[in-house]
PDB file of N, CA and C in Angstrom:
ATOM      1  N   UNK A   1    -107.901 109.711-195.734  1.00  0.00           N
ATOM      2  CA  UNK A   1    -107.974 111.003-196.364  1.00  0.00           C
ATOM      3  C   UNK A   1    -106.563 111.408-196.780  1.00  0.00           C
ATOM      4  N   UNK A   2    -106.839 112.137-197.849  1.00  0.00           N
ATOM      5  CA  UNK A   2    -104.808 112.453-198.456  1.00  0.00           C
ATOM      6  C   UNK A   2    -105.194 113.889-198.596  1.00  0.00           C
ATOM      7  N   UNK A   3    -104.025 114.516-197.644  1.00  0.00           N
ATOM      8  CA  UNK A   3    -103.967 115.758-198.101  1.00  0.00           C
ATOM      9  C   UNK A   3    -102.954 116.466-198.917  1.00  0.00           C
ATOM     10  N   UNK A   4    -103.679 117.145-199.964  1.00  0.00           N
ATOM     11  CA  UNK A   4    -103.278 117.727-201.118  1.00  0.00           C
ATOM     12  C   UNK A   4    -102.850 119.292-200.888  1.00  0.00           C
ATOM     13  N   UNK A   5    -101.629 119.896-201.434  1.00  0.00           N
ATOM     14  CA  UNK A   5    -101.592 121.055-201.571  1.00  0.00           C
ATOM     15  C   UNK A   5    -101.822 121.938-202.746  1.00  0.00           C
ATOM     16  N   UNK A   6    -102.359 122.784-202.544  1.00  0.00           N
ATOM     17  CA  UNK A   6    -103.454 123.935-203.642  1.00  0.00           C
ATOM     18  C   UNK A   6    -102.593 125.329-203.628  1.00  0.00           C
ATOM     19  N   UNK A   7    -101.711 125.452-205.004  1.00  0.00           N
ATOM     20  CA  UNK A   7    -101.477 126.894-204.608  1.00  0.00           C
ATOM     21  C   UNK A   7    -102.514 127.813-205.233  1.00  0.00           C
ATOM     22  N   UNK A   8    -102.909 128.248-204.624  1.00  0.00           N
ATOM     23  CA  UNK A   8    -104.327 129.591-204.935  1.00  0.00           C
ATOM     24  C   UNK A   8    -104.330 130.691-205.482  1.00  0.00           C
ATOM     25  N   UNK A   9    -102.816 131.524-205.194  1.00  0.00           N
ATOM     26  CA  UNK A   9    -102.387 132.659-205.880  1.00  0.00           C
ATOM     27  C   UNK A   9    -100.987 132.908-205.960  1.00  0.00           C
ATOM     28  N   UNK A  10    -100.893 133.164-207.113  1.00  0.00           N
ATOM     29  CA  UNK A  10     -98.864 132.961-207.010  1.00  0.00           C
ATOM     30  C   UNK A  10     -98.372 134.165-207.339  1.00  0.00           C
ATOM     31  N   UNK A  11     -96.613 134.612-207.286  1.00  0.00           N
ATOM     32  CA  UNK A  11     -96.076 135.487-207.822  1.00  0.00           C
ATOM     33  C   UNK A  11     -96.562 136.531-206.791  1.00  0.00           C
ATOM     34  N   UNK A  12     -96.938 136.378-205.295  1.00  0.00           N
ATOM     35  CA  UNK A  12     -97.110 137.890-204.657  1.00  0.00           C
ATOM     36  C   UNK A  12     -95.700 138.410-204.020  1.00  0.00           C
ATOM     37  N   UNK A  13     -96.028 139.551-203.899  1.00  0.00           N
ATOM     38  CA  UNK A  13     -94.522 140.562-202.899  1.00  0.00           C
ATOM     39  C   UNK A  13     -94.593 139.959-202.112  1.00  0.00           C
ATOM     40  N   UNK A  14     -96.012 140.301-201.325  1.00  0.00           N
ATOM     41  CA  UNK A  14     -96.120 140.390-199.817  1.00  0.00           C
ATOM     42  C   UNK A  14     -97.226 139.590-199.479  1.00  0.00           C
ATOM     43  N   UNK A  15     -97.609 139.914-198.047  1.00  0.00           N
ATOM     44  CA  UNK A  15     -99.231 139.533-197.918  1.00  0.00           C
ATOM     45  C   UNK A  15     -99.128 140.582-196.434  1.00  0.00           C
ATOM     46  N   UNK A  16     -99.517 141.192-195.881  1.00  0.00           N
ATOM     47  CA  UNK A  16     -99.879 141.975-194.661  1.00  0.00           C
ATOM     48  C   UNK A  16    -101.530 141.776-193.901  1.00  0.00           C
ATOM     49  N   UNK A  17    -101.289 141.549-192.817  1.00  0.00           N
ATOM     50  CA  UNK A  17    -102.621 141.852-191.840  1.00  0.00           C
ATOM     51  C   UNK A  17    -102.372 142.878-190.825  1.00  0.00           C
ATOM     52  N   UNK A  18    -104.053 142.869-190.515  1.00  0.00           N
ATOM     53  CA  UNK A  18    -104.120 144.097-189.683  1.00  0.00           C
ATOM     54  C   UNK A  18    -105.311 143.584-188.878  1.00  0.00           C
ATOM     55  N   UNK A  19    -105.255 144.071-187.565  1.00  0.00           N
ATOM     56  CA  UNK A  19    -106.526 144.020-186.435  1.00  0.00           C
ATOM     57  C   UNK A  19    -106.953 144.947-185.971  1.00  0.00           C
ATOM     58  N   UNK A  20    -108.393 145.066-186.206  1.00  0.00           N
ATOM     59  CA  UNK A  20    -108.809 145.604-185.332  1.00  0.00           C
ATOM     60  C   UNK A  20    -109.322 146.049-184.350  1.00  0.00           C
ATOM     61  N   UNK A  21    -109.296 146.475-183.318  1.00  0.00           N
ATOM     62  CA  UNK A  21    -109.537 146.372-181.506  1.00  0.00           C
ATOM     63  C   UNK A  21    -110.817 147.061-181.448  1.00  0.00           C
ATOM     64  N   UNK A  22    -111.582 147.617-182.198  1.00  0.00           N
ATOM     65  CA  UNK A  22    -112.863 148.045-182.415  1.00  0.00           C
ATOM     66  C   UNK A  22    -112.585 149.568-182.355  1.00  0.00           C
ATOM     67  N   UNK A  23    -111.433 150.259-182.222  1.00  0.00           N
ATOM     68  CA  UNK A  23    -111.233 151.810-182.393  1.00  0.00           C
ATOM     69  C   UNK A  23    -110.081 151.897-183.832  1.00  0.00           C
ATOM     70  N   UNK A  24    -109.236 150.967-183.874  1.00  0.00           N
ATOM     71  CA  UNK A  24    -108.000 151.429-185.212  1.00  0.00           C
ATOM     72  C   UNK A  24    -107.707 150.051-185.039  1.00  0.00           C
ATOM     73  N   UNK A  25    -107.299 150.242-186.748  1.00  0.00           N
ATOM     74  CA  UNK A  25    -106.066 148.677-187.536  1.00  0.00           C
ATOM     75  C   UNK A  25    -105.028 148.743-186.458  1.00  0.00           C
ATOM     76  N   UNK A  26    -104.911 147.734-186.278  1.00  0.00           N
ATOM     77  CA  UNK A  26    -103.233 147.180-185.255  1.00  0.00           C
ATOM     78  C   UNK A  26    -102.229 146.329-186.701  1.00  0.00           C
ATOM     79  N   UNK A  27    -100.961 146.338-186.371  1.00  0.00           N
ATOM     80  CA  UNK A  27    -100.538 145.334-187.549  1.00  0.00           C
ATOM     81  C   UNK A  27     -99.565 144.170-186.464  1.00  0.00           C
ATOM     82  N   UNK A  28     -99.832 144.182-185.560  1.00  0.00           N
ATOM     83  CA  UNK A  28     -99.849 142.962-184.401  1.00  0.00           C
ATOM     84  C   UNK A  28    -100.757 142.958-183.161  1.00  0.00           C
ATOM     85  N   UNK A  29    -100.831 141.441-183.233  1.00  0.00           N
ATOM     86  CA  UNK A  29    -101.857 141.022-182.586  1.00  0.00           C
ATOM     87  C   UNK A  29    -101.639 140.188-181.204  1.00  0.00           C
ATOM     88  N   UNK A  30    -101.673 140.541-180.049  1.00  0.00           N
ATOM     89  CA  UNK A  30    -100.783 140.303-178.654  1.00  0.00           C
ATOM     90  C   UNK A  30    -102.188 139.800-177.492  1.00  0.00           C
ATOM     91  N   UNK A  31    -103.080 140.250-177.751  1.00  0.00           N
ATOM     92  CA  UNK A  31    -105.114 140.236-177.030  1.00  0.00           C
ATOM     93  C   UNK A  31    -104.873 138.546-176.323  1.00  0.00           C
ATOM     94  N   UNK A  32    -105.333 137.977-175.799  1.00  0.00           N
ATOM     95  CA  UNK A  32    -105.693 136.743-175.729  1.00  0.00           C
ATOM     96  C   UNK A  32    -107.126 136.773-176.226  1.00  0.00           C
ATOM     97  N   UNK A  33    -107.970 137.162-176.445  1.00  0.00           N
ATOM     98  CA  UNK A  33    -109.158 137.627-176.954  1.00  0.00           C
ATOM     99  C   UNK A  33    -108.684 137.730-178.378  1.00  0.00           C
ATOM    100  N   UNK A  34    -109.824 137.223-179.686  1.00  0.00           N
ATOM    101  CA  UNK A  34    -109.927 137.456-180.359  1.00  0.00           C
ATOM    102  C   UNK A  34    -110.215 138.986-181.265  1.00  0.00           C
ATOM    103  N   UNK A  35    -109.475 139.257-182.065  1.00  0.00           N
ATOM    104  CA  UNK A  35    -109.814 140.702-182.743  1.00  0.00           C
ATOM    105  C   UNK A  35    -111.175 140.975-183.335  1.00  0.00           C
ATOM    106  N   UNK A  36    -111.919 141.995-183.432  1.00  0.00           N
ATOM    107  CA  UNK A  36    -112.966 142.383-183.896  1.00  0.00           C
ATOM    108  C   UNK A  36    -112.928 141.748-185.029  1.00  0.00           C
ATOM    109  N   UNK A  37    -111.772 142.640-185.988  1.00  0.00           N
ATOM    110  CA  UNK A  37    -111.820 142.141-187.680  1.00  0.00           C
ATOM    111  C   UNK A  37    -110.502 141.640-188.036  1.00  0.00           C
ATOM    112  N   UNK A  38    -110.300 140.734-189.100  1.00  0.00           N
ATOM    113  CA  UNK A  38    -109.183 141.052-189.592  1.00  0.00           C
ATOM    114  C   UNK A  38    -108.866 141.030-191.186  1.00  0.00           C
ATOM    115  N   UNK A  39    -108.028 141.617-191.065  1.00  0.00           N
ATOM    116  CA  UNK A  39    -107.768 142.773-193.041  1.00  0.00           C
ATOM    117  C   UNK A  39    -106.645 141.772-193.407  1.00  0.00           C
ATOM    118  N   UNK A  40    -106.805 141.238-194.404  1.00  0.00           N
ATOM    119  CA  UNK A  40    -105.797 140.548-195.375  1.00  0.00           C
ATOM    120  C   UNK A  40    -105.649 141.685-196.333  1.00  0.00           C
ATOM    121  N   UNK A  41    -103.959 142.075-196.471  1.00  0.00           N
ATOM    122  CA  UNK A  41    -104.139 142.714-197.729  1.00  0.00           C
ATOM    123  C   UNK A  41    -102.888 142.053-198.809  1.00  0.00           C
ATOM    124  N   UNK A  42    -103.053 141.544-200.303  1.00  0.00           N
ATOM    125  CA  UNK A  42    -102.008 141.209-201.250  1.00  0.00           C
ATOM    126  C   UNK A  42    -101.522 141.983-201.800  1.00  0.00           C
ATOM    127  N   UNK A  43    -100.057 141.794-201.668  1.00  0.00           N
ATOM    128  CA  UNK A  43     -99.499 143.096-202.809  1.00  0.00           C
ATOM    129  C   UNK A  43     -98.733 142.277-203.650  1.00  0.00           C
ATOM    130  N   UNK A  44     -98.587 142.843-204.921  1.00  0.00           N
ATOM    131  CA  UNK A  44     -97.990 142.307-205.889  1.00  0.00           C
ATOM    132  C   UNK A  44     -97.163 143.059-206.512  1.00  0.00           C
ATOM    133  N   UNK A  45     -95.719 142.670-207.420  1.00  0.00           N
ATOM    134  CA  UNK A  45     -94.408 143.210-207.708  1.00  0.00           C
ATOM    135  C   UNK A  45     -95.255 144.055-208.461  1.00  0.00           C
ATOM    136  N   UNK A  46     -94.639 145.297-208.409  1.00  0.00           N
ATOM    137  CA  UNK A  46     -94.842 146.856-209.111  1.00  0.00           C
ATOM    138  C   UNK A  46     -95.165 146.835-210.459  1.00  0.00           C
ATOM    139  N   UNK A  47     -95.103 145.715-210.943  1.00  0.00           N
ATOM    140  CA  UNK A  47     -94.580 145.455-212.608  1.00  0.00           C
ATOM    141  C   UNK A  47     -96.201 144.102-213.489  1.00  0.00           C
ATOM    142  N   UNK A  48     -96.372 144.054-212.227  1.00  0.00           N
ATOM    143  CA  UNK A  48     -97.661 143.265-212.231  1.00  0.00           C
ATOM    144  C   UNK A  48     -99.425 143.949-212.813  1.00  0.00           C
ATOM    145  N   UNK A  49     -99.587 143.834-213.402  1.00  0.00           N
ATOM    146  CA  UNK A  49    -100.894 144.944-213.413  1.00  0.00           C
ATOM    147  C   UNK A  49    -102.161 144.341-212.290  1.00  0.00           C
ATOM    148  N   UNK A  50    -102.345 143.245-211.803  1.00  0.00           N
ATOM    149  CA  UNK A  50    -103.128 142.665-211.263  1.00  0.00           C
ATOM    150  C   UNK A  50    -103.084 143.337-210.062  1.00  0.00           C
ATOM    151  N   UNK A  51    -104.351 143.253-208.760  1.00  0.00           N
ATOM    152  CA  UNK A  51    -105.043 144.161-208.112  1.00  0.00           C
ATOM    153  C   UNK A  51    -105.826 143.698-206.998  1.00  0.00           C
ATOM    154  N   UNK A  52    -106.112 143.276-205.839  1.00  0.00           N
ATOM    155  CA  UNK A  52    -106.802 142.505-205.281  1.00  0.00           C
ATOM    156  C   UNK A  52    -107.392 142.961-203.932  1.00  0.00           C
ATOM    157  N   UNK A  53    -108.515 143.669-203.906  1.00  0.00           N
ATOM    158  CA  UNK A  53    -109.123 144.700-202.708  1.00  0.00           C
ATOM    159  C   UNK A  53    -109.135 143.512-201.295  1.00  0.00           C
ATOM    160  N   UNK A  54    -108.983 144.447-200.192  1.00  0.00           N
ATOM    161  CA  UNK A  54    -108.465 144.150-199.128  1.00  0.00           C
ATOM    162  C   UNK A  54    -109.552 142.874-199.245  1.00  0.00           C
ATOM    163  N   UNK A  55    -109.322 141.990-197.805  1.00  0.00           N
ATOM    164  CA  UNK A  55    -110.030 140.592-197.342  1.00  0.00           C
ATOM    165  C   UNK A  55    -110.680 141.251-196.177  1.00  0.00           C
ATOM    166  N   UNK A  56    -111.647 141.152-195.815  1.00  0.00           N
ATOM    167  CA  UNK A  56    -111.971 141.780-194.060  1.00  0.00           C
ATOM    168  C   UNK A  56    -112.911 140.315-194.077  1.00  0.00           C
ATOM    169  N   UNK A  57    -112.394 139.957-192.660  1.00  0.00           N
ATOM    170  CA  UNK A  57    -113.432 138.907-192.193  1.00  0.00           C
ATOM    171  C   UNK A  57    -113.219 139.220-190.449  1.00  0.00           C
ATOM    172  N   UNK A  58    -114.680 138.730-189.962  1.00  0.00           N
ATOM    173  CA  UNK A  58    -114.586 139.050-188.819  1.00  0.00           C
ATOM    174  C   UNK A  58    -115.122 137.278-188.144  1.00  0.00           C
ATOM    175  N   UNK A  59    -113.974 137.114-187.305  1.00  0.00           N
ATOM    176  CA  UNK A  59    -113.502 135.709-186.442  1.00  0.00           C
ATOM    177  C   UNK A  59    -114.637 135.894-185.496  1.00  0.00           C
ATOM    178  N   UNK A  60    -115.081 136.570-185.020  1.00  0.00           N
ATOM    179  CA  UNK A  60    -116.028 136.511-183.819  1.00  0.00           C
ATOM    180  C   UNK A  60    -117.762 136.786-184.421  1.00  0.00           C
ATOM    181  N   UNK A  61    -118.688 135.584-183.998  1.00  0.00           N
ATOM    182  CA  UNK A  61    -119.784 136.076-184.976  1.00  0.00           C
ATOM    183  C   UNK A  61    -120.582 135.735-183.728  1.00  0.00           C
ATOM    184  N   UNK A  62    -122.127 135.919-183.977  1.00  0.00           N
ATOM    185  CA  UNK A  62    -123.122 135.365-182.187  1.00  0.00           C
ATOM    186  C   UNK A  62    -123.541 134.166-182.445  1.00  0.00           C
ATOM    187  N   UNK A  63    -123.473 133.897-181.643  1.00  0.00           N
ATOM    188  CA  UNK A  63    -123.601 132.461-181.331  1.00  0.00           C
ATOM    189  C   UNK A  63    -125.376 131.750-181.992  1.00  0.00           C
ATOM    190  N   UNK A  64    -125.557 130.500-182.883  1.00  0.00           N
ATOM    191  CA  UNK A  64    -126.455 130.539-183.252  1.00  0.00           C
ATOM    192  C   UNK A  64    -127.645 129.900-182.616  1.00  0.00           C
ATOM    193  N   UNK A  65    -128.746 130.198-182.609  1.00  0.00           N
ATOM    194  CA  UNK A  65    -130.205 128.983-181.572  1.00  0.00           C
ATOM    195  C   UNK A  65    -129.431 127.726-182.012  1.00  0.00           C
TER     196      UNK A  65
END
Protein backbone atom coordinates (compact mmCIF):
# COMPACT_ATOMS: atom_id res chain seq x y z
CA UNK A 1 0.00 0.00 0.00
CA UNK A 2 1.56 3.67 -0.79
CA UNK A 3 0.52 6.34 1.10
CA UNK A 4 -0.39 9.45 -0.62
CA UNK A 5 -0.84 12.95 0.67
CA UNK A 6 -4.23 14.92 -0.15
CA UNK A 7 -4.32 18.54 0.56
CA UNK A 8 -8.19 19.08 1.07
CA UNK A 9 -8.36 22.75 1.85
CA UNK A 10 -5.76 25.36 1.46
CA UNK A 11 -4.91 29.04 2.23
CA UNK A 12 -6.62 28.82 5.95
CA UNK A 13 -5.67 31.36 9.04
CA UNK A 14 -6.47 29.02 11.48
CA UNK A 15 -8.32 25.89 12.37
CA UNK A 16 -9.72 25.87 16.25
CA UNK A 17 -11.54 23.06 18.33
CA UNK A 18 -13.69 22.92 21.03
CA UNK A 19 -15.19 20.14 23.55
CA UNK A 20 -17.78 19.56 24.92
CA UNK A 21 -18.26 18.04 28.55
CA UNK A 22 -22.06 17.84 28.03
CA UNK A 23 -22.73 21.42 29.93
CA UNK A 24 -20.23 24.13 27.70
CA UNK A 25 -17.47 24.21 24.69
CA UNK A 26 -13.99 23.67 26.43
CA UNK A 27 -11.08 24.80 23.95
CA UNK A 28 -8.79 22.09 25.79
CA UNK A 29 -9.15 18.82 26.28
CA UNK A 30 -7.32 17.15 29.60
CA UNK A 31 -10.66 14.06 30.42
CA UNK A 32 -9.07 10.66 29.96
CA UNK A 33 -12.60 9.96 28.79
CA UNK A 34 -13.62 10.92 25.59
CA UNK A 35 -15.61 14.36 24.92
CA UNK A 36 -19.30 14.37 24.21
CA UNK A 37 -18.75 16.48 20.90
CA UNK A 38 -16.24 17.96 19.08
CA UNK A 39 -16.48 21.47 16.97
CA UNK A 40 -13.97 21.96 14.18
CA UNK A 41 -14.09 25.45 13.27
CA UNK A 42 -12.00 27.06 9.77
CA UNK A 43 -11.15 30.45 9.56
CA UNK A 44 -9.91 32.05 6.69
CA UNK A 45 -7.67 35.44 5.95
CA UNK A 46 -10.19 38.43 6.26
CA UNK A 47 -9.71 39.11 2.57
CA UNK A 48 -11.04 35.70 1.52
CA UNK A 49 -14.80 35.68 0.78
CA UNK A 50 -15.12 31.90 1.38
CA UNK A 51 -17.08 30.55 4.57
CA UNK A 52 -17.25 27.17 6.12
CA UNK A 53 -20.00 26.37 9.05
CA UNK A 54 -18.65 24.76 12.08
CA UNK A 55 -17.78 20.57 11.88
CA UNK A 56 -19.58 18.94 15.06
CA UNK A 57 -18.98 15.26 15.25
CA UNK A 58 -19.54 13.26 18.15
CA UNK A 59 -16.51 10.40 18.94
CA UNK A 60 -18.67 8.47 21.28
CA UNK A 61 -21.72 6.63 19.55
CA UNK A 62 -23.72 3.10 21.26
CA UNK A 63 -22.43 0.38 20.67
CA UNK A 64 -24.04 -1.70 17.74
CA UNK A 65 -26.08 -5.58 18.03
Amino acid sequence: MTLRETVLLDHLDSVTFGYWDGTKWMDQWHSQAMPMLIRVSLHFPEDDPRHWPEIIVSPLRETLP
